[in-house]
Every structure is written in C-alpha cells, then in structure tokens.
Protein backbone atom coordinates (compact mmCIF):
# COMPACT_ATOMS: atom_id res chain seq x y z
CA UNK A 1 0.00 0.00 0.00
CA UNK A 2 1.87 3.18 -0.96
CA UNK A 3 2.00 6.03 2.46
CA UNK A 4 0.88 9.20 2.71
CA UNK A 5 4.17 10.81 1.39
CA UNK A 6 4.08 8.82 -1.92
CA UNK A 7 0.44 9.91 -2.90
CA UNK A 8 1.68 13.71 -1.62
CA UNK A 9 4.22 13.37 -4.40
CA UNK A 10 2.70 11.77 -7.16
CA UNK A 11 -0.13 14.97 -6.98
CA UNK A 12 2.59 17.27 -6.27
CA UNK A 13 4.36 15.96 -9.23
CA UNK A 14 1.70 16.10 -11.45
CA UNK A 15 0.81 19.78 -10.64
CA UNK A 16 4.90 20.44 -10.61
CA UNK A 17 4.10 19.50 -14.83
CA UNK A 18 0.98 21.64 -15.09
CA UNK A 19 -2.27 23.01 -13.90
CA UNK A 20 -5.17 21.22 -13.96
CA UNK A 21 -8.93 20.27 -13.68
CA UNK A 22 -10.75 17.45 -11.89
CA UNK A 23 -11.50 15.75 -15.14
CA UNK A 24 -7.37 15.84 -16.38
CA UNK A 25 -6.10 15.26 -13.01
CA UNK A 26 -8.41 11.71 -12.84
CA UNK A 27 -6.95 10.62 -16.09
CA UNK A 28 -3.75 11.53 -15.28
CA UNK A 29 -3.99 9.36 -12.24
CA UNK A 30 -4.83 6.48 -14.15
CA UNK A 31 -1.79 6.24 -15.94
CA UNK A 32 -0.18 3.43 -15.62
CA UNK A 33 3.47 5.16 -15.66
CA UNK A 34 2.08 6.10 -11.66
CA UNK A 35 3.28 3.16 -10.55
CA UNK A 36 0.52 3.50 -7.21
CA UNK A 37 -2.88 4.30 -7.61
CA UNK A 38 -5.29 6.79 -5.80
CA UNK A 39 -9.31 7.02 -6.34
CA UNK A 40 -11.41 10.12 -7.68
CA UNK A 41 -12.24 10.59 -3.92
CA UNK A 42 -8.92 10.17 -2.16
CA UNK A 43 -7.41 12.20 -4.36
CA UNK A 44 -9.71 15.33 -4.06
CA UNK A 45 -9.83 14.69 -0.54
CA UNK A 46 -5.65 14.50 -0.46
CA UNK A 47 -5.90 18.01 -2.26
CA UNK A 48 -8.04 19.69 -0.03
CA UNK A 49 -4.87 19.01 2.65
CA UNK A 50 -2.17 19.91 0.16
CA UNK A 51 -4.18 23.31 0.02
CA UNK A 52 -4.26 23.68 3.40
CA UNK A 53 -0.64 22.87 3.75
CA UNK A 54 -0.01 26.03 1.47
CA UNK A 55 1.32 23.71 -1.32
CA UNK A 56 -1.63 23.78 -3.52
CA UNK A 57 -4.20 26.53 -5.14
CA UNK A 58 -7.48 26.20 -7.10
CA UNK A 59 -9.35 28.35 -8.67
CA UNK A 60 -12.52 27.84 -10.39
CA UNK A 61 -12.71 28.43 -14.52
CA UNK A 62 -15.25 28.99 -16.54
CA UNK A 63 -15.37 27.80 -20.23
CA UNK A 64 -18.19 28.74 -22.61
CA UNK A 65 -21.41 27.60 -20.96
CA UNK A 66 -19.92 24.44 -19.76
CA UNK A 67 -20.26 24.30 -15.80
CA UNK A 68 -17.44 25.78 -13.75
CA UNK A 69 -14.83 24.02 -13.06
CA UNK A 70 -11.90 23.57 -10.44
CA UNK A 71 -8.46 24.03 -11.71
CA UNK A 72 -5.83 22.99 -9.16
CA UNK A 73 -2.32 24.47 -9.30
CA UNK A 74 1.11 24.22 -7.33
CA UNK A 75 2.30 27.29 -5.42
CA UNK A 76 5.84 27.75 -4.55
CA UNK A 77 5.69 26.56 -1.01
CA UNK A 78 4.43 23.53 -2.48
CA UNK A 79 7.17 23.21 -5.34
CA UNK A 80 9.49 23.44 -2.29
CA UNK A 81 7.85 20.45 -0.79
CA UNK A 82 7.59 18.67 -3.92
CA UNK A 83 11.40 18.83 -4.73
CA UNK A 84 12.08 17.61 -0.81
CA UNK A 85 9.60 14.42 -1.05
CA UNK A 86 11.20 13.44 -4.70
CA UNK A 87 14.87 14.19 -3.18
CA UNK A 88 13.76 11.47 -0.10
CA UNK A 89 12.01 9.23 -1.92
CA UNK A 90 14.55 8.42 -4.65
CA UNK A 91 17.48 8.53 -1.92
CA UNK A 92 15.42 6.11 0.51
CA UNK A 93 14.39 2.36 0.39
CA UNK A 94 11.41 1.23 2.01
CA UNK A 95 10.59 -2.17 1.79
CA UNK A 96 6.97 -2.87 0.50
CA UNK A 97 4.54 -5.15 1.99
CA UNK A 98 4.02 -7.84 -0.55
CA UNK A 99 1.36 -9.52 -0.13
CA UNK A 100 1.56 -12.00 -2.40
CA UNK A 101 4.68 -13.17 -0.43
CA UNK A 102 1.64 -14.27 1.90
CA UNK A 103 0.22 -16.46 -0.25
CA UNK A 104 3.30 -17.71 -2.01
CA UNK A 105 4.63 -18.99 1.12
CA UNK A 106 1.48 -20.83 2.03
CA UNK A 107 0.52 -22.68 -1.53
CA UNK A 108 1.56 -26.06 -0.01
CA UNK A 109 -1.60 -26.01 1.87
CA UNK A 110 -3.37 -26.28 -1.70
CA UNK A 111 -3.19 -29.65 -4.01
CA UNK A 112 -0.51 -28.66 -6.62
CA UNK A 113 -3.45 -29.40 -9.31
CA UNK A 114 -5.48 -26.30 -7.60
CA UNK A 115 -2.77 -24.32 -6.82
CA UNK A 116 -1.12 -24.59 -10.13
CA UNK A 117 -5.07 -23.40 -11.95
CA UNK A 118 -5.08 -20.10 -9.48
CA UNK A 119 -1.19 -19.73 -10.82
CA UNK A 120 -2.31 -19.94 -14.21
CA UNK A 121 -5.07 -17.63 -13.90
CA UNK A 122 -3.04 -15.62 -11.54
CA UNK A 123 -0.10 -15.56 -15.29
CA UNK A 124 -2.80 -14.66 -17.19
CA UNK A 125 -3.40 -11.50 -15.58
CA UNK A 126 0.11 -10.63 -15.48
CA UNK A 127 -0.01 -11.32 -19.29
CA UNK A 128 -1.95 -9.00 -19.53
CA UNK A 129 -0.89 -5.88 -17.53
CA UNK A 130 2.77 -6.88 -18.39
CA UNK A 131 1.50 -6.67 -22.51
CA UNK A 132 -0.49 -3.17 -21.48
CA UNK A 133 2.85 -1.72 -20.54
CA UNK A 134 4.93 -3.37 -23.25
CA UNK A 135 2.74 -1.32 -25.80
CA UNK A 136 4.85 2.16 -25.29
CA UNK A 137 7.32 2.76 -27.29
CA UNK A 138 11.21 3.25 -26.23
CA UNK A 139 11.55 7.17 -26.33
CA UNK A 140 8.64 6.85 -23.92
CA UNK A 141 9.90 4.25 -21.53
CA UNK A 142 13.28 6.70 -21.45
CA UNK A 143 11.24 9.43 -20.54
CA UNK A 144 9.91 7.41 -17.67
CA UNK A 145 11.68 5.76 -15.49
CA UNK A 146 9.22 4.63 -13.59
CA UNK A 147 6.73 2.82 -16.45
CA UNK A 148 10.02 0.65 -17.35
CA UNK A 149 10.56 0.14 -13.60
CA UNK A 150 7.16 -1.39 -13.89
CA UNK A 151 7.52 -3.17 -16.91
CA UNK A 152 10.86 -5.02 -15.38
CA UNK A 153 8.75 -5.74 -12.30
CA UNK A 154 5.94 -7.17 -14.28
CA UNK A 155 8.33 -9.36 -16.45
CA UNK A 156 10.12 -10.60 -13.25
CA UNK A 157 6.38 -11.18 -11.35
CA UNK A 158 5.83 -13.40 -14.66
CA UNK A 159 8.99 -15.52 -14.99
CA UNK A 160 8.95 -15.98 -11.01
CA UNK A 161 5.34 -17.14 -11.43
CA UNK A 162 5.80 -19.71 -14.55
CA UNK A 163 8.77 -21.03 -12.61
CA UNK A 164 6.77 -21.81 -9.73
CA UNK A 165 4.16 -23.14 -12.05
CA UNK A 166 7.12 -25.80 -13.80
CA UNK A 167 8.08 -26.83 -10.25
CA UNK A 168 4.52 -27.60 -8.92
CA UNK A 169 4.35 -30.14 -12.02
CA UNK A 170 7.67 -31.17 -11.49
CA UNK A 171 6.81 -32.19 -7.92
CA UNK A 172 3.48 -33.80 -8.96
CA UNK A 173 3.18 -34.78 -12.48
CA UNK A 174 0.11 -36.28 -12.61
CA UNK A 175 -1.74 -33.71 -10.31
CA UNK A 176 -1.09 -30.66 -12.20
C-alpha cells in the first residue's frame, strides 16, 4: 500500500508538470506510468490538505457555458515540498509489503493441481498488464523511469510465477 508521502508526491508531481482540472487530473492518475494508484475521492480529498498545507491553489474556470470548473495548481511553497519528497524518496528504500509473499509462502496447503489453476489464472493477468505496458514505445519508456521500472517488475512477477508453475508439475506430475 503506498504512504501518505508517496500519494503527496505523485499529486505534487503532477501539478509540478501543469495546472489542472478534476476531469485531467483523474486521467492523469490512471496512468499506468504512476506506478501507485489513488481514487477520484482520495485524491480530491488528499488536495483539499495539500491546500491547506499552502502547497496547492485552485481556482474555479469557466469555459463557454460548460459548468465551472476547479483548476488545481502548485504554489511555490508547495514546489518546495515537492522537490524535498522526490529528493527522499529516490534517496530512501522502504521495503513494501508484498502480499503476495503471503500467499506464495502458504501454496503447499493447496493440491498442486489447484494451486497450479489459481497460478495460471493468476499468469494470465500478469499477461496481460505486463503486454499493457509493453505497448509504449522506447523514447517513452526513457522518458519514464518509472513505467520501465514497472515493466521489469511485471516481467520478473511473470517468470517468477511460470517457474513456480514448472516446479509444482515437477513435484506432482500427474496432479497438475
């Protein structure tokens, strides 16, 4: 679960790039070049402290006869805090909680058979996401660290996962 400090500077970050409205800041926080992920709610709720902080402004805009709208900005004070968090956070390590460490060191309480489908199903998924990142292109993996970060993560999730897959049928033959 990423802390309070990481979601601080992925919207700090963001703002750091540009100004912007509810409806861009949402799809920028899809992205999967985030590398954590915070709802619609969270996220509004997270700025409403950055504001009171003195890191981050909004004003509302006004476009045609659309409905106003909020557009969220960094203020200096905030660029200062930005530039701390990303100086920490690339200089620190904290170990994650993984999870899936959880479950990985309890499978032998499954029949390889079953364990071995949930793997599968489990590598299909990680197909997927890993094939969802491999879609963009070099020159925009080099301009993010972070989305080839995840990429090598993903590809490492998937080999460790069809290894474990080749040793359950090694162990059992005829039950997987």
């Amino acid at each position: 679960m990423s802390s309070l400090r990481d979601k601080n500077l992925l919207l700090l970050g963001i703002l750091s790039m540009q100004s912007v409205h509810g409806y861009q800041l949402n799809e920028l926080l899809k992205a999967p070049t985030n590398g954590i992920q915070i709802g619609r709610a969270n996220a509004y709720r997270l700025l409403a402290k950055l504001e009171q902080k003195g890191w981050v402004t909004h004003k509302e805009e006004r476009e045609g006869s659309r409905p106003p709208r909020q557009v969220y900005s960094i203020t200096p004070e905030g660029e200062a805090e930005f530039d701390s968090l990303l100086r920490k956070r690339l200089s620190d390590h904290e170990p994650g909680e993984h999870p899936d460490g959880v479950s990985l060191n309890f499978i032998g309480a499954l029949k390889p058979k079953k364990a071995s489908a949930l793997l599968k199903r489990r590598l299909e998924l990680l197909e997927k996401r890993f094939a969802a990142l491999d879609e963009f292109p070099d020159d925009v993996r080099a301009a993010h660290p972070g989305l080839d970060y995840l990429i090598r993560q993903s590809e490492l999730e998937r080999d460790f996962i069809s290894g474990l897959i080749k040793r359950l049928k090694k162990k059992n033959p005829n039950r997987v």
